[in-house]
N, C-alpha and C. Protein backbone atom coordinates (compact mmCIF):
# COMPACT_ATOMS: atom_id res chain seq x y z
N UNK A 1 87.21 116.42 108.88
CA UNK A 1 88.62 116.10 108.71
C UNK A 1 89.44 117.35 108.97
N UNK A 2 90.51 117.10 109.87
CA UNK A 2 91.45 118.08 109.54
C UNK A 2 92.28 118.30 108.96
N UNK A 3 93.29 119.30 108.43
CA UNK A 3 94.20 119.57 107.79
C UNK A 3 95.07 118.92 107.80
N UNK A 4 95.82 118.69 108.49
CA UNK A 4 96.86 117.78 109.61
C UNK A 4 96.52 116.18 108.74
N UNK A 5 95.43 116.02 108.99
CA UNK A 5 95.06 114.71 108.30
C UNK A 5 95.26 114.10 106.95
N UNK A 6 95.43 115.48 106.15
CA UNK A 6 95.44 115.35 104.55
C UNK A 6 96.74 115.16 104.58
N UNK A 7 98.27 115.71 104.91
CA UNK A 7 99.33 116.06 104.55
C UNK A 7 99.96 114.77 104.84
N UNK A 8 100.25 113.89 103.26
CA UNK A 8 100.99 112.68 103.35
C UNK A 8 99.84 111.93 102.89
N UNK A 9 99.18 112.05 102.54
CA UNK A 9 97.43 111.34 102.20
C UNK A 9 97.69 111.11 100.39
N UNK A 10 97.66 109.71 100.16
CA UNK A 10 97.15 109.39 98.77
C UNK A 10 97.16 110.26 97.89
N UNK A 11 97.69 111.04 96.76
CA UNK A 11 96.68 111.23 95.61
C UNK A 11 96.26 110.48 94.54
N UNK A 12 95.02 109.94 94.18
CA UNK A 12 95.25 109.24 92.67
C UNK A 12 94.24 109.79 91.69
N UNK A 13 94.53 109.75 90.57
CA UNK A 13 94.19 110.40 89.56
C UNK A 13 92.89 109.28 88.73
N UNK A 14 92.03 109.99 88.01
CA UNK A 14 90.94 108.99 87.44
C UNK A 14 91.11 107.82 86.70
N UNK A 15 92.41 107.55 86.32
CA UNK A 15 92.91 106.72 86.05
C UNK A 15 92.75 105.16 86.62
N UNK A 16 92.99 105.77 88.41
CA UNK A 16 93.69 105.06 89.22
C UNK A 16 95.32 104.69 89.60
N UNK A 17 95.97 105.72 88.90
CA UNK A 17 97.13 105.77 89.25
C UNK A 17 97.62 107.09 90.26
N UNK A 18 98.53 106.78 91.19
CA UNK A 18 99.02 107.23 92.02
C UNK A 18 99.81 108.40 91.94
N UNK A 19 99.80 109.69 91.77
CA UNK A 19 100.28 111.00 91.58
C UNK A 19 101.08 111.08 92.59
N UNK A 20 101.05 111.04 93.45
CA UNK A 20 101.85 111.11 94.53
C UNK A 20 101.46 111.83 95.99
N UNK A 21 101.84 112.29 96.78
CA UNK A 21 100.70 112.56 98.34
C UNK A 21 101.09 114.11 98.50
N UNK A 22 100.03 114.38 99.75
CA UNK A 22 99.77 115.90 99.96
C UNK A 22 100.98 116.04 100.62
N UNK A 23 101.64 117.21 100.22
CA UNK A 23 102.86 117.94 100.82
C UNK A 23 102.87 119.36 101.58
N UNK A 24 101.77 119.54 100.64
CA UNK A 24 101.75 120.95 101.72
C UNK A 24 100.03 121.48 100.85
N UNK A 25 99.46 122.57 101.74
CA UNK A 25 97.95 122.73 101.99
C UNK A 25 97.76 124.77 101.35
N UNK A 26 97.21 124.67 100.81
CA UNK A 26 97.21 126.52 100.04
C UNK A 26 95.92 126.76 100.31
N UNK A 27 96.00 128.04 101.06
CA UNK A 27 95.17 128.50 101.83
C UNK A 27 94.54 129.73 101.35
N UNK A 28 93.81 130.61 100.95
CA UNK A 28 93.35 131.77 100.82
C UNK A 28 93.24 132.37 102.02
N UNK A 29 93.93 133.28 102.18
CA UNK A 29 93.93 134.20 103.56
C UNK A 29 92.74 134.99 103.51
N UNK A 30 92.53 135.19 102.38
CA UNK A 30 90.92 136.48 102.52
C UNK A 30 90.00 135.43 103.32
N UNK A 31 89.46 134.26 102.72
CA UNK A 31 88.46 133.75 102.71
C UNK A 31 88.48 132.48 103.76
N UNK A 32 89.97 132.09 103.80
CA UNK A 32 90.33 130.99 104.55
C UNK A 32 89.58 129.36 104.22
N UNK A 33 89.55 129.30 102.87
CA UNK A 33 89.05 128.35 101.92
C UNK A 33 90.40 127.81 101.24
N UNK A 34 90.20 126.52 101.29
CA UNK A 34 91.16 125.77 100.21
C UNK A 34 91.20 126.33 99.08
N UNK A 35 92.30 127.50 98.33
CA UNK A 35 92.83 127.22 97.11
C UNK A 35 93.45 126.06 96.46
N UNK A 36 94.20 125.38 96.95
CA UNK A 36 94.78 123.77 96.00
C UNK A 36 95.78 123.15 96.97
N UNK A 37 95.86 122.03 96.72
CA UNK A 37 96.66 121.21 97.76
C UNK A 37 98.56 120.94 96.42
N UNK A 38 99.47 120.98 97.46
CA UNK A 38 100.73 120.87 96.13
C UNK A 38 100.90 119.09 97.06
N UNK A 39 101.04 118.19 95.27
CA UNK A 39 101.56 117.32 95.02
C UNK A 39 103.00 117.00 95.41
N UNK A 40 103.40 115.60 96.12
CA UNK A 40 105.28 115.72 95.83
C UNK A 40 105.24 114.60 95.69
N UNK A 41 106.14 114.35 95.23
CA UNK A 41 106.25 112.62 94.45
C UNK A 41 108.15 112.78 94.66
N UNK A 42 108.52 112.45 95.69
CA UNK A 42 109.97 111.66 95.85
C UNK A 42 110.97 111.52 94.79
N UNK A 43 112.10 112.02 94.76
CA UNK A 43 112.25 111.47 93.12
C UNK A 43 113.93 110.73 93.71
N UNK A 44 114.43 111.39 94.75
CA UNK A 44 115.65 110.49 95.76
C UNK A 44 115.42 111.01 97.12
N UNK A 45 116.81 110.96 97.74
CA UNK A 45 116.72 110.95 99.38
C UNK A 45 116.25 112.55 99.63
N UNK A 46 116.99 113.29 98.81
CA UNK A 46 116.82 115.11 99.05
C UNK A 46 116.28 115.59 97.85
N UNK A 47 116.19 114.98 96.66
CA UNK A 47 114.81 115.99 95.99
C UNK A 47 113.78 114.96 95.84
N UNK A 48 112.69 115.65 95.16
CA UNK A 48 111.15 115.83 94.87
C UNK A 48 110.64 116.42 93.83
N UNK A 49 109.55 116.19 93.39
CA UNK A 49 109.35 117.31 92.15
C UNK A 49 107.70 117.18 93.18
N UNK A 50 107.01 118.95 92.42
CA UNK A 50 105.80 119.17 93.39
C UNK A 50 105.08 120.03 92.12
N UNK A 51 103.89 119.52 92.19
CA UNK A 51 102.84 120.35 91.49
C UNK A 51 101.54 120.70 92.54
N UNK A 52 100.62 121.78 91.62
CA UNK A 52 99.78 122.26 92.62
C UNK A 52 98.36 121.65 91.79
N UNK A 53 97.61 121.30 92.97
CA UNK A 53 96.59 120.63 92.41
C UNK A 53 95.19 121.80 92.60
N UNK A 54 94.48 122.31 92.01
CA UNK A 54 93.85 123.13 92.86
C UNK A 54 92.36 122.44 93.23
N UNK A 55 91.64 122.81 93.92
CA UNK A 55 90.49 122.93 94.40
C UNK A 55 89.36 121.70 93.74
N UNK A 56 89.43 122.62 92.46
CA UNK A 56 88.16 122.16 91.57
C UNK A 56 88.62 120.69 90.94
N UNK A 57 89.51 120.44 90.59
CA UNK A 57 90.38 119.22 90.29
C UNK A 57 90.02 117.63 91.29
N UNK A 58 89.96 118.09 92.40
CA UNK A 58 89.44 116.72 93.38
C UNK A 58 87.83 116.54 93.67
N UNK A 59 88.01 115.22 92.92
CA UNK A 59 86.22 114.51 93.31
C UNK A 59 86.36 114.23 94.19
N UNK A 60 87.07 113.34 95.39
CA UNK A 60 86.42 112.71 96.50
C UNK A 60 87.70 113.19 97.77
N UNK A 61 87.79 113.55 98.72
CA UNK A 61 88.22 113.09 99.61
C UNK A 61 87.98 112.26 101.13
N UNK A 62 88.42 111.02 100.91
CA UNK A 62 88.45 109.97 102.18
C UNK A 62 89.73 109.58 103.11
N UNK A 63 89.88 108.56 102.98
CA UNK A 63 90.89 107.71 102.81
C UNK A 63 92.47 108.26 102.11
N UNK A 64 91.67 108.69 100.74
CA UNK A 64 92.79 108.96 99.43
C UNK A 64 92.05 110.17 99.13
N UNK A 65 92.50 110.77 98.30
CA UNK A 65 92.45 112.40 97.36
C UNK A 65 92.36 112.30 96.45
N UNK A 66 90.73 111.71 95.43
CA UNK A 66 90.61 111.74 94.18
C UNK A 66 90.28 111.92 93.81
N UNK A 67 91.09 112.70 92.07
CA UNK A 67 90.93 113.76 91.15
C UNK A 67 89.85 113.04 90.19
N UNK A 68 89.10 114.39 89.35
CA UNK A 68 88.88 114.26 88.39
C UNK A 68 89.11 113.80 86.70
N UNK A 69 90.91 113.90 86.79
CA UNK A 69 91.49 114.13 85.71
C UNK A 69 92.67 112.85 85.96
N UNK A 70 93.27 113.05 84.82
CA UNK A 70 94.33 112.27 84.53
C UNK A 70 95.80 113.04 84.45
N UNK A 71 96.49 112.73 85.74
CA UNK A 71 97.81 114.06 86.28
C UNK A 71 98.71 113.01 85.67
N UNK A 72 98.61 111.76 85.91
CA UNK A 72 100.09 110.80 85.93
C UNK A 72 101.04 111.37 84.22
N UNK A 73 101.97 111.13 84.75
CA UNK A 73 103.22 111.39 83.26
C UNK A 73 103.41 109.72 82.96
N UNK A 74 104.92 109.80 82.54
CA UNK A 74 105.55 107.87 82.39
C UNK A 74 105.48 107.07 83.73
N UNK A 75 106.07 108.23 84.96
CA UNK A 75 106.58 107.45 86.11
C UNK A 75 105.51 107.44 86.80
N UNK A 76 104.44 106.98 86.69
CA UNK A 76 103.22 106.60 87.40
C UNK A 76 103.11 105.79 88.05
N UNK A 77 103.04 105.42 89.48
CA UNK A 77 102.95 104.14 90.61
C UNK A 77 104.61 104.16 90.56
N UNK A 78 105.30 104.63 90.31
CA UNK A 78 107.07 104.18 90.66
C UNK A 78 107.07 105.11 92.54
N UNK A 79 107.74 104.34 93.49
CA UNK A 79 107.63 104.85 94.38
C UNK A 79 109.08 106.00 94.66
């Protein structure tokens, strides 16, 4: 998979609820290894709110990007 591929890709949490999709990709320059992918979840037309997910946090990537843990707050699945 490439990079390119992830950005806008699913996240959901062990739950099964929807965190929101890849926005942008964190890179380690020494090593050139994924440090953590940042979350953005829409909140109107011009903002967003964004968290950083790191590394160790995601069990699977396919299709979707899924975590180990439980990220969702109240507004969980609201698009």
């Amino acid at each position: 998979m490439k990079l390119k591929d992830l950005i806008g890709m699913d996240i959901i949490d062990e739950a099964g609820n929807t965190v929101g999709n890849v926005s942008n990709i964190d890179i380690n320059e020494n090593t050139g290894s994924i440090k953590g992918i940042d979350v953005g979840k829409r909140k109107g037309i011009l903002s967003h709110n964004e968290k950083l997910i790191t590394f160790n946090q995601i069990n699977q990537i396919s299709d979707k990007i899924l975590l180990d843990n439980i990220l969702c707050n109240d507004n969980c699945g609201e698009p």
